[in-house]
PDB file of N, CA and C in Angstrom:
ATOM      1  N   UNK A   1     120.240 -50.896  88.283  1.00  0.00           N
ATOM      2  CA  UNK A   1     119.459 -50.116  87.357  1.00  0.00           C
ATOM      3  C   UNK A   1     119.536 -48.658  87.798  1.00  0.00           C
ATOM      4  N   UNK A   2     119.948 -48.065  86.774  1.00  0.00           N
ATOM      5  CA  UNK A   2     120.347 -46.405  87.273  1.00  0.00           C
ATOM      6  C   UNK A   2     119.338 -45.331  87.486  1.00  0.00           C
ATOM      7  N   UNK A   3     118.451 -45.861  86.297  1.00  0.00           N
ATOM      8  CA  UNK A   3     117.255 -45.303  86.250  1.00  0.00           C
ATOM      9  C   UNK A   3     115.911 -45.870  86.626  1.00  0.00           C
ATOM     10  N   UNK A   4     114.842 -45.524  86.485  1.00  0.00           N
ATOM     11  CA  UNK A   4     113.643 -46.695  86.382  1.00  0.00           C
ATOM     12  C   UNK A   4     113.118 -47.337  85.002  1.00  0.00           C
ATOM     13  N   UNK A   5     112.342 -47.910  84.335  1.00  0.00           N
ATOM     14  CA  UNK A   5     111.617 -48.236  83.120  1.00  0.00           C
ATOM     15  C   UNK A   5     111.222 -46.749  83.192  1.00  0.00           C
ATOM     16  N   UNK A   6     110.895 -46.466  81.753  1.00  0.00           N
ATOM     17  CA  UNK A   6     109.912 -45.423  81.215  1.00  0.00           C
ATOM     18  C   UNK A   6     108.570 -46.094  81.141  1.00  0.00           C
ATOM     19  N   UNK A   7     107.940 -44.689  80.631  1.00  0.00           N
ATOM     20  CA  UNK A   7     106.143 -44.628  80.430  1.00  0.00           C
ATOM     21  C   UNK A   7     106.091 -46.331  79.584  1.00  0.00           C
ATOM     22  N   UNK A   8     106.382 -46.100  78.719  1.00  0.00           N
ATOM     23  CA  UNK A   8     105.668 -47.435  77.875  1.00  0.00           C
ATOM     24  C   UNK A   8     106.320 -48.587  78.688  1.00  0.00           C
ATOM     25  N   UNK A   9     107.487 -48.653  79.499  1.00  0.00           N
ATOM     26  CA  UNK A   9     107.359 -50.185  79.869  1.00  0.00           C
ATOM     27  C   UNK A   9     106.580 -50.447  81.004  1.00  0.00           C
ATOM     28  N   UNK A  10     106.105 -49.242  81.845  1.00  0.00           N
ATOM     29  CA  UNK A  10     105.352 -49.136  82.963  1.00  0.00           C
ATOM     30  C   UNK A  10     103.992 -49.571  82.267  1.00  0.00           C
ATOM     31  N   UNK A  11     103.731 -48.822  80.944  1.00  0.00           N
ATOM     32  CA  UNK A  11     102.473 -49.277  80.418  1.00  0.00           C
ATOM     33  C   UNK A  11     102.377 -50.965  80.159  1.00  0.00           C
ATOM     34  N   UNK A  12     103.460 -51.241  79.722  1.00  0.00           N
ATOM     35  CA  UNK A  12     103.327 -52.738  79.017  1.00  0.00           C
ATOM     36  C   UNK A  12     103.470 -53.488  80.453  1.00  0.00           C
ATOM     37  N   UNK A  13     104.413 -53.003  81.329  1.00  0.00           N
ATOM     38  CA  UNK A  13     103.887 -54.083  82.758  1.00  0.00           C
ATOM     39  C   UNK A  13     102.591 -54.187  83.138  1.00  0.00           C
ATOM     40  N   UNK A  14     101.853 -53.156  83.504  1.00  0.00           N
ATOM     41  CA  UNK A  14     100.435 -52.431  84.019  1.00  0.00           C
ATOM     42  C   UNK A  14      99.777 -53.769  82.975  1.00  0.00           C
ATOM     43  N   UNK A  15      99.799 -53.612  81.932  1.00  0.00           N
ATOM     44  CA  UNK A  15      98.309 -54.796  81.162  1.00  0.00           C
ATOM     45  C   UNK A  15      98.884 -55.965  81.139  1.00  0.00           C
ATOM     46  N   UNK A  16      99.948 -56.201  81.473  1.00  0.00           N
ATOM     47  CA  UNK A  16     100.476 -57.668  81.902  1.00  0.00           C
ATOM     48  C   UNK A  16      99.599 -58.171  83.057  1.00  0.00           C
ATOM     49  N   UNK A  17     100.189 -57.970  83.921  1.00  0.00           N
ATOM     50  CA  UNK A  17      99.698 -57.712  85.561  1.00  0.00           C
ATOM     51  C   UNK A  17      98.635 -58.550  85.437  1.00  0.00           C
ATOM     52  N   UNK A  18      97.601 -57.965  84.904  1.00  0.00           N
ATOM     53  CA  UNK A  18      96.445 -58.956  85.554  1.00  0.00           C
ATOM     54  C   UNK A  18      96.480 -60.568  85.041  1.00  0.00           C
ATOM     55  N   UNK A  19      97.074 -61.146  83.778  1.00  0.00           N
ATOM     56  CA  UNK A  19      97.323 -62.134  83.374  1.00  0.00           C
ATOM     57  C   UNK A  19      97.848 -63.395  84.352  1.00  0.00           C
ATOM     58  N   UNK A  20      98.567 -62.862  85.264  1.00  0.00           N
ATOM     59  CA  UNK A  20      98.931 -63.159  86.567  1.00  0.00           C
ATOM     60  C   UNK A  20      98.263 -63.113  87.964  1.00  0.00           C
ATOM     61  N   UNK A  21      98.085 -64.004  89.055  1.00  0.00           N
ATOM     62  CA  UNK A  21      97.563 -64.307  90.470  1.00  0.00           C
ATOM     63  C   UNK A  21      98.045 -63.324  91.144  1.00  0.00           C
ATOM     64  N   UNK A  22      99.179 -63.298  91.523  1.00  0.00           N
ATOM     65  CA  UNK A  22      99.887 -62.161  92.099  1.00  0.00           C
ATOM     66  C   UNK A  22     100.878 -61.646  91.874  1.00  0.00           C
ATOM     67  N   UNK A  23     101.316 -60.336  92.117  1.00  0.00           N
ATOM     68  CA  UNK A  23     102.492 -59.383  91.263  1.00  0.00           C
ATOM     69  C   UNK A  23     103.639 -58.776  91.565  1.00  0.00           C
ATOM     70  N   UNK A  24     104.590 -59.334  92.292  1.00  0.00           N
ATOM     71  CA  UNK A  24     105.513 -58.133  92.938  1.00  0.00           C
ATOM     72  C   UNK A  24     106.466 -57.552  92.237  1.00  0.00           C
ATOM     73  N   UNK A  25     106.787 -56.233  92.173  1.00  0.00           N
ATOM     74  CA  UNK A  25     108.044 -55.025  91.361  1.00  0.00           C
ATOM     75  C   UNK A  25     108.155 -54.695  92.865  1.00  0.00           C
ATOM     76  N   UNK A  26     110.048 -55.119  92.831  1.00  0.00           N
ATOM     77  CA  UNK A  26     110.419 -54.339  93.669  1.00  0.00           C
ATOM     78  C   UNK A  26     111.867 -54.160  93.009  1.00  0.00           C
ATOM     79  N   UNK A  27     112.461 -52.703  93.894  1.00  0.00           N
ATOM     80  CA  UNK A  27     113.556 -52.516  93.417  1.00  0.00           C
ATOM     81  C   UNK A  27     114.858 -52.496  94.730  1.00  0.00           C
ATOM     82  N   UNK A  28     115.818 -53.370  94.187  1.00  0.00           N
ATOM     83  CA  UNK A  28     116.560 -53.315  95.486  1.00  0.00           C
ATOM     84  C   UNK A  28     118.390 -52.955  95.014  1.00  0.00           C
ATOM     85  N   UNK A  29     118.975 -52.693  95.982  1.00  0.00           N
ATOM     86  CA  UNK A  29     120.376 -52.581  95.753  1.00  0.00           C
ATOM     87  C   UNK A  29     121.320 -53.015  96.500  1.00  0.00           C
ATOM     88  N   UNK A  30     122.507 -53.317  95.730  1.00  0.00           N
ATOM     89  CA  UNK A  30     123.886 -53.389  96.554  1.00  0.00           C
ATOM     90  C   UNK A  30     124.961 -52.865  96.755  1.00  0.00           C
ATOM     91  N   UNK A  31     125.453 -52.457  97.710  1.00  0.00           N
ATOM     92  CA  UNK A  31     126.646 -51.608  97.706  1.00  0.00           C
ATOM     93  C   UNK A  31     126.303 -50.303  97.940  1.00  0.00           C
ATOM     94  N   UNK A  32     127.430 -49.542  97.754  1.00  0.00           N
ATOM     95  CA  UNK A  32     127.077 -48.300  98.946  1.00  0.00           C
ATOM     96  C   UNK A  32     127.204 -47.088  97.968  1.00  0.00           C
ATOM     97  N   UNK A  33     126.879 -47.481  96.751  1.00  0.00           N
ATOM     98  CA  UNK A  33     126.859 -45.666  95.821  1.00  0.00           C
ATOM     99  C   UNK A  33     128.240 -45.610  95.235  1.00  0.00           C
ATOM    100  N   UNK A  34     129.111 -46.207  94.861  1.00  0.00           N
ATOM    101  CA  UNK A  34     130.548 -45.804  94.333  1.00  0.00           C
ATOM    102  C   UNK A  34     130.321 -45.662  93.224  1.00  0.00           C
ATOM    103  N   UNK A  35     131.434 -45.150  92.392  1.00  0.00           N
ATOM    104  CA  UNK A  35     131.224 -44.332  90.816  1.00  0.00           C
ATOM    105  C   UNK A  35     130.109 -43.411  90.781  1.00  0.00           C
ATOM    106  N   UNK A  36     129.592 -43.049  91.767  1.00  0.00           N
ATOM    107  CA  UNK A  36     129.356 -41.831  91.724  1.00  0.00           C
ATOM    108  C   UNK A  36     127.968 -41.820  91.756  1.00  0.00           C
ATOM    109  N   UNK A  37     127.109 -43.355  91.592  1.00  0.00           N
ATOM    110  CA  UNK A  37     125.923 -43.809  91.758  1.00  0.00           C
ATOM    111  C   UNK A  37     125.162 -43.035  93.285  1.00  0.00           C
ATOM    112  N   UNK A  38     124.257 -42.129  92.882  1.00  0.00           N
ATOM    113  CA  UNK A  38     123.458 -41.153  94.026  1.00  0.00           C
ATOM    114  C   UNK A  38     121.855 -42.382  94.551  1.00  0.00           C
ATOM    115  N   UNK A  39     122.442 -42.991  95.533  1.00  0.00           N
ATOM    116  CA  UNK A  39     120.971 -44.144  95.608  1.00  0.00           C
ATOM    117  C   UNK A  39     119.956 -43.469  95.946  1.00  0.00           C
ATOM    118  N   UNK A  40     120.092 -42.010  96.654  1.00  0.00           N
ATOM    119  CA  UNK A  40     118.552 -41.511  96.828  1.00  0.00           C
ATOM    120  C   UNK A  40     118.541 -41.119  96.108  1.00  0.00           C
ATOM    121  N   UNK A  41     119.197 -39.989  95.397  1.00  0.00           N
ATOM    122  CA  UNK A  41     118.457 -39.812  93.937  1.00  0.00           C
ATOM    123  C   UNK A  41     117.710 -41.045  93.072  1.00  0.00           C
ATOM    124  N   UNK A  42     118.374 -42.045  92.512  1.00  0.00           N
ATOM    125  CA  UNK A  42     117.481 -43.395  92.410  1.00  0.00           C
ATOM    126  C   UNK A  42     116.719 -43.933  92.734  1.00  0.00           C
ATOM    127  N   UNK A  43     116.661 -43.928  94.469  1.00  0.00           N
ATOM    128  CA  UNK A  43     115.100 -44.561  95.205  1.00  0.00           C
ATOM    129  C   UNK A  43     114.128 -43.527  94.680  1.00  0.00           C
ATOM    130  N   UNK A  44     114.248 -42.604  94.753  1.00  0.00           N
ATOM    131  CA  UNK A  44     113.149 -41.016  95.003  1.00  0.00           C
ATOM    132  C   UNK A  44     112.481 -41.582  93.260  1.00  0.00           C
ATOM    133  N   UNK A  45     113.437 -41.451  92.337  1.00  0.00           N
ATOM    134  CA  UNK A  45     113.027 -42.119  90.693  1.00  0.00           C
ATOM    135  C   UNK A  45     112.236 -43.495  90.780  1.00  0.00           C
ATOM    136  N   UNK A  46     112.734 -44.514  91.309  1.00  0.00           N
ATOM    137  CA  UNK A  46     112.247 -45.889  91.320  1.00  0.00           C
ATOM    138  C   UNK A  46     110.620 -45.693  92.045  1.00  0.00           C
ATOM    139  N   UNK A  47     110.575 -45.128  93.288  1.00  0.00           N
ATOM    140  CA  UNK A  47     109.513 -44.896  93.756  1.00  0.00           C
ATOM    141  C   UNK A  47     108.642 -44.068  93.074  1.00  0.00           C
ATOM    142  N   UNK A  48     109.074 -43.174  92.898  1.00  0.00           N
ATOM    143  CA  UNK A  48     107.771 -42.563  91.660  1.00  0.00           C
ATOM    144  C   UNK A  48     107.347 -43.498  90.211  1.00  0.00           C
ATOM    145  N   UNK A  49     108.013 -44.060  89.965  1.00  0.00           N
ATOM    146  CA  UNK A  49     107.731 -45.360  88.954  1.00  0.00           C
ATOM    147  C   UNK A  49     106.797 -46.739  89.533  1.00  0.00           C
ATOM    148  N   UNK A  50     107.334 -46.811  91.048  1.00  0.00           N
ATOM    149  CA  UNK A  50     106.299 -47.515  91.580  1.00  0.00           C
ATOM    150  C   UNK A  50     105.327 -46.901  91.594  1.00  0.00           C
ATOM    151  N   UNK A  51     104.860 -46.002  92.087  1.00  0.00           N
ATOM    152  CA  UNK A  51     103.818 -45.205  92.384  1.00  0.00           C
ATOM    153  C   UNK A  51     102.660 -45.191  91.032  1.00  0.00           C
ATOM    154  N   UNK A  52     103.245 -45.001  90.091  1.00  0.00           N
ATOM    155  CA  UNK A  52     102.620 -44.750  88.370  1.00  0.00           C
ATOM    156  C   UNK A  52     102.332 -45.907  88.559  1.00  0.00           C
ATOM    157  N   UNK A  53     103.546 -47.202  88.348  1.00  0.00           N
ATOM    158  CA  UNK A  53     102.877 -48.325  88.131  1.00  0.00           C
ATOM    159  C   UNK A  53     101.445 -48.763  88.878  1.00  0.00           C
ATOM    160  N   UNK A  54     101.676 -48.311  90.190  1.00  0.00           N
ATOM    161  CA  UNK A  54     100.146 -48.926  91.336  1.00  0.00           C
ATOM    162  C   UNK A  54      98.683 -48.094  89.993  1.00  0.00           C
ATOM    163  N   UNK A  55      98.954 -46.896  90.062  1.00  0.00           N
ATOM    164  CA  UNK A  55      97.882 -46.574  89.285  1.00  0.00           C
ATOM    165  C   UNK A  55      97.427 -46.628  88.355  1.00  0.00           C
ATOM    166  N   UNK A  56      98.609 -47.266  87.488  1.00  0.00           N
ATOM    167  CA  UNK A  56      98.272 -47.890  86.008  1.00  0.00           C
ATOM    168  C   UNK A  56      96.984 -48.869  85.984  1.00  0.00           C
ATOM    169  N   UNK A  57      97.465 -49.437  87.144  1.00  0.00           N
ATOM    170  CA  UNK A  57      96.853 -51.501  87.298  1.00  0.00           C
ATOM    171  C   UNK A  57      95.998 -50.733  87.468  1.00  0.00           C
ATOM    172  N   UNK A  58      95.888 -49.895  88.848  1.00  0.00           N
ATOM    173  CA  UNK A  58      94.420 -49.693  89.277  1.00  0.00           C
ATOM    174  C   UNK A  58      93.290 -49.038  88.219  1.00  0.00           C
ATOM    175  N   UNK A  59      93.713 -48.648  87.093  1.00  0.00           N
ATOM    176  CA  UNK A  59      93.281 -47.952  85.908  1.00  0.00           C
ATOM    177  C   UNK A  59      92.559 -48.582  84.955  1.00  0.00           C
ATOM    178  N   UNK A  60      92.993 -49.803  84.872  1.00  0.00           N
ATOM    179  CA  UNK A  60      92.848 -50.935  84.254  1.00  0.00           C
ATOM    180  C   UNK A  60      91.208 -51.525  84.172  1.00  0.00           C
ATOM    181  N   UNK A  61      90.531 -51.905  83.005  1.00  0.00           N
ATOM    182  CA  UNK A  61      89.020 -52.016  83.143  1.00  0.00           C
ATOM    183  C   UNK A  61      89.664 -53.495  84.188  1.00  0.00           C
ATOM    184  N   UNK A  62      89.483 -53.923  85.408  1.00  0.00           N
ATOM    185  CA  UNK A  62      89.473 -55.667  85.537  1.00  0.00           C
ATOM    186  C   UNK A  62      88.367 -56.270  86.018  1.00  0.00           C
ATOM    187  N   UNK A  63      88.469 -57.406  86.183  1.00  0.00           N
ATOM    188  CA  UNK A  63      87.405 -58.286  86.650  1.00  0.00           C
ATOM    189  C   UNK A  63      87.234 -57.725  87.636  1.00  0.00           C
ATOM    190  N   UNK A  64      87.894 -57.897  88.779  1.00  0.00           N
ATOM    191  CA  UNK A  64      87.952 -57.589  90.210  1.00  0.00           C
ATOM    192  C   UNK A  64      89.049 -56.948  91.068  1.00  0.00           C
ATOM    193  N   UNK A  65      88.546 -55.589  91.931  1.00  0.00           N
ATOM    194  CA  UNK A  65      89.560 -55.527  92.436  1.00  0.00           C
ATOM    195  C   UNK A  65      90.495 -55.516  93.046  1.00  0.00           C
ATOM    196  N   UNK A  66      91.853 -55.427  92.623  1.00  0.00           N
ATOM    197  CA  UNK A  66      92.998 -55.764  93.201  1.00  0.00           C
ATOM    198  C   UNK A  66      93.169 -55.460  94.341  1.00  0.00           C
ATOM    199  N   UNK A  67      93.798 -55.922  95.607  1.00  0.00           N
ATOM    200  CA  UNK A  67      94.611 -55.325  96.636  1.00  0.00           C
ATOM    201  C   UNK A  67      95.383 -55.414  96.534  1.00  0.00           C
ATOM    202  N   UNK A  68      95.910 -54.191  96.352  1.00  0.00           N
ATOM    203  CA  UNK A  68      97.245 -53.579  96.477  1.00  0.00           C
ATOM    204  C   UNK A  68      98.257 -53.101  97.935  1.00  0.00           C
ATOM    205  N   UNK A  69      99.379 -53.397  98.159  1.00  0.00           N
ATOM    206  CA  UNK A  69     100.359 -52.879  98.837  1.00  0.00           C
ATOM    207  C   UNK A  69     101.446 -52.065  98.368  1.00  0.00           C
ATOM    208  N   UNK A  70     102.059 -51.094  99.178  1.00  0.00           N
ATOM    209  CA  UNK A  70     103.360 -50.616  98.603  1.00  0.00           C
ATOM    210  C   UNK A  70     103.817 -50.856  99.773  1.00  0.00           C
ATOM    211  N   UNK A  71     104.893 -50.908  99.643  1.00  0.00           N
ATOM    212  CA  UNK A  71     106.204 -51.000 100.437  1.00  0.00           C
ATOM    213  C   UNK A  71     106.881 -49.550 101.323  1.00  0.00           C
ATOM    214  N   UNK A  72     106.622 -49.425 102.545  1.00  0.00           N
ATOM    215  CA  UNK A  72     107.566 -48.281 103.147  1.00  0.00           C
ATOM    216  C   UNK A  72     107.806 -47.412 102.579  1.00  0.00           C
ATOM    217  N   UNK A  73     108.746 -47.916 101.851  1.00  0.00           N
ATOM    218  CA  UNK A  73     110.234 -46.962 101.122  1.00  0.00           C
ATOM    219  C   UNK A  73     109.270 -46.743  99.650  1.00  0.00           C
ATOM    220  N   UNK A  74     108.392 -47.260  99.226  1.00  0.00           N
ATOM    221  CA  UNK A  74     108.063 -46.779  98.251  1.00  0.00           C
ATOM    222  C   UNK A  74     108.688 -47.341  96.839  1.00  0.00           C
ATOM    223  N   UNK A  75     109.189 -48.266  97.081  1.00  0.00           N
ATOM    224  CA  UNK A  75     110.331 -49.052  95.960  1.00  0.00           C
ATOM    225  C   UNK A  75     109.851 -50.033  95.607  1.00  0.00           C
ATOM    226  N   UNK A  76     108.413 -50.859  96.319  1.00  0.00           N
ATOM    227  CA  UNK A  76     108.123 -51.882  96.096  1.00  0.00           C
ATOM    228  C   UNK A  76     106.349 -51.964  95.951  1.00  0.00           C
ATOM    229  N   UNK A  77     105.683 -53.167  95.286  1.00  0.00           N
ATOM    230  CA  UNK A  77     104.336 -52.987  95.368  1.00  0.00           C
ATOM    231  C   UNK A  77     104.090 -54.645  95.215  1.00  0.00           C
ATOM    232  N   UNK A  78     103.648 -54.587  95.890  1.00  0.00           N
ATOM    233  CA  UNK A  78     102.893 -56.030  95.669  1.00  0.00           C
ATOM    234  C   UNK A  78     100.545 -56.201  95.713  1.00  0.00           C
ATOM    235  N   UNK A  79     100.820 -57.523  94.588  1.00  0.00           N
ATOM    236  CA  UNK A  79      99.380 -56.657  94.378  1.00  0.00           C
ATOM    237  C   UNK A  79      99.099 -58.459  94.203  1.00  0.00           C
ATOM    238  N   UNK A  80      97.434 -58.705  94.680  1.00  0.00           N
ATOM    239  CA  UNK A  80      96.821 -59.916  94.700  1.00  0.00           C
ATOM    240  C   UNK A  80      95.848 -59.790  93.343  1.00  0.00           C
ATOM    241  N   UNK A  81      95.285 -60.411  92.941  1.00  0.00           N
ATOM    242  CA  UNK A  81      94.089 -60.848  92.382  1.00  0.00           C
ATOM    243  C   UNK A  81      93.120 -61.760  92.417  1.00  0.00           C
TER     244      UNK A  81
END
């Protein structure tokens, strides 16, 4: 994935989410960048998409709340309910 999801699919994950026990988005890769593919430019994108996403959920009217994790690198989030 070259890019990340946009606003509305971040939105439409975010009110999913709670429908579900627990939640993980992570983003991972293979290979080493050929055709010209820039992976930090991509992580630096993916992670700011994680980032939105954590605050979407957390935005969210819910029952109860979530604990949330992110991941290191910022590429990943995992979240309980």
């Amino acid at each position: 994935m070259r890019i990340p999801p946009d606003d509305l699919s971040g939105h439409n994950i975010a009110e999913i989410t709670p429908l579900v026990s627990d939640f993980s988005f992570c983003f991972r890769h293979s290979g080493n960048g050929e055709n010209g593919y820039n992976i930090a430019v991509a992580y630096k994108k993916h992670s700011l998409f994680v980032k939105q996403l954590g605050n979407d959920i957390v935005g969210l009217p819910l029952k109860e709340e979530p604990y949330i994790n992110f991941e290191k690198d910022g590429c990943g989030i995992i979240i309980w309910f």
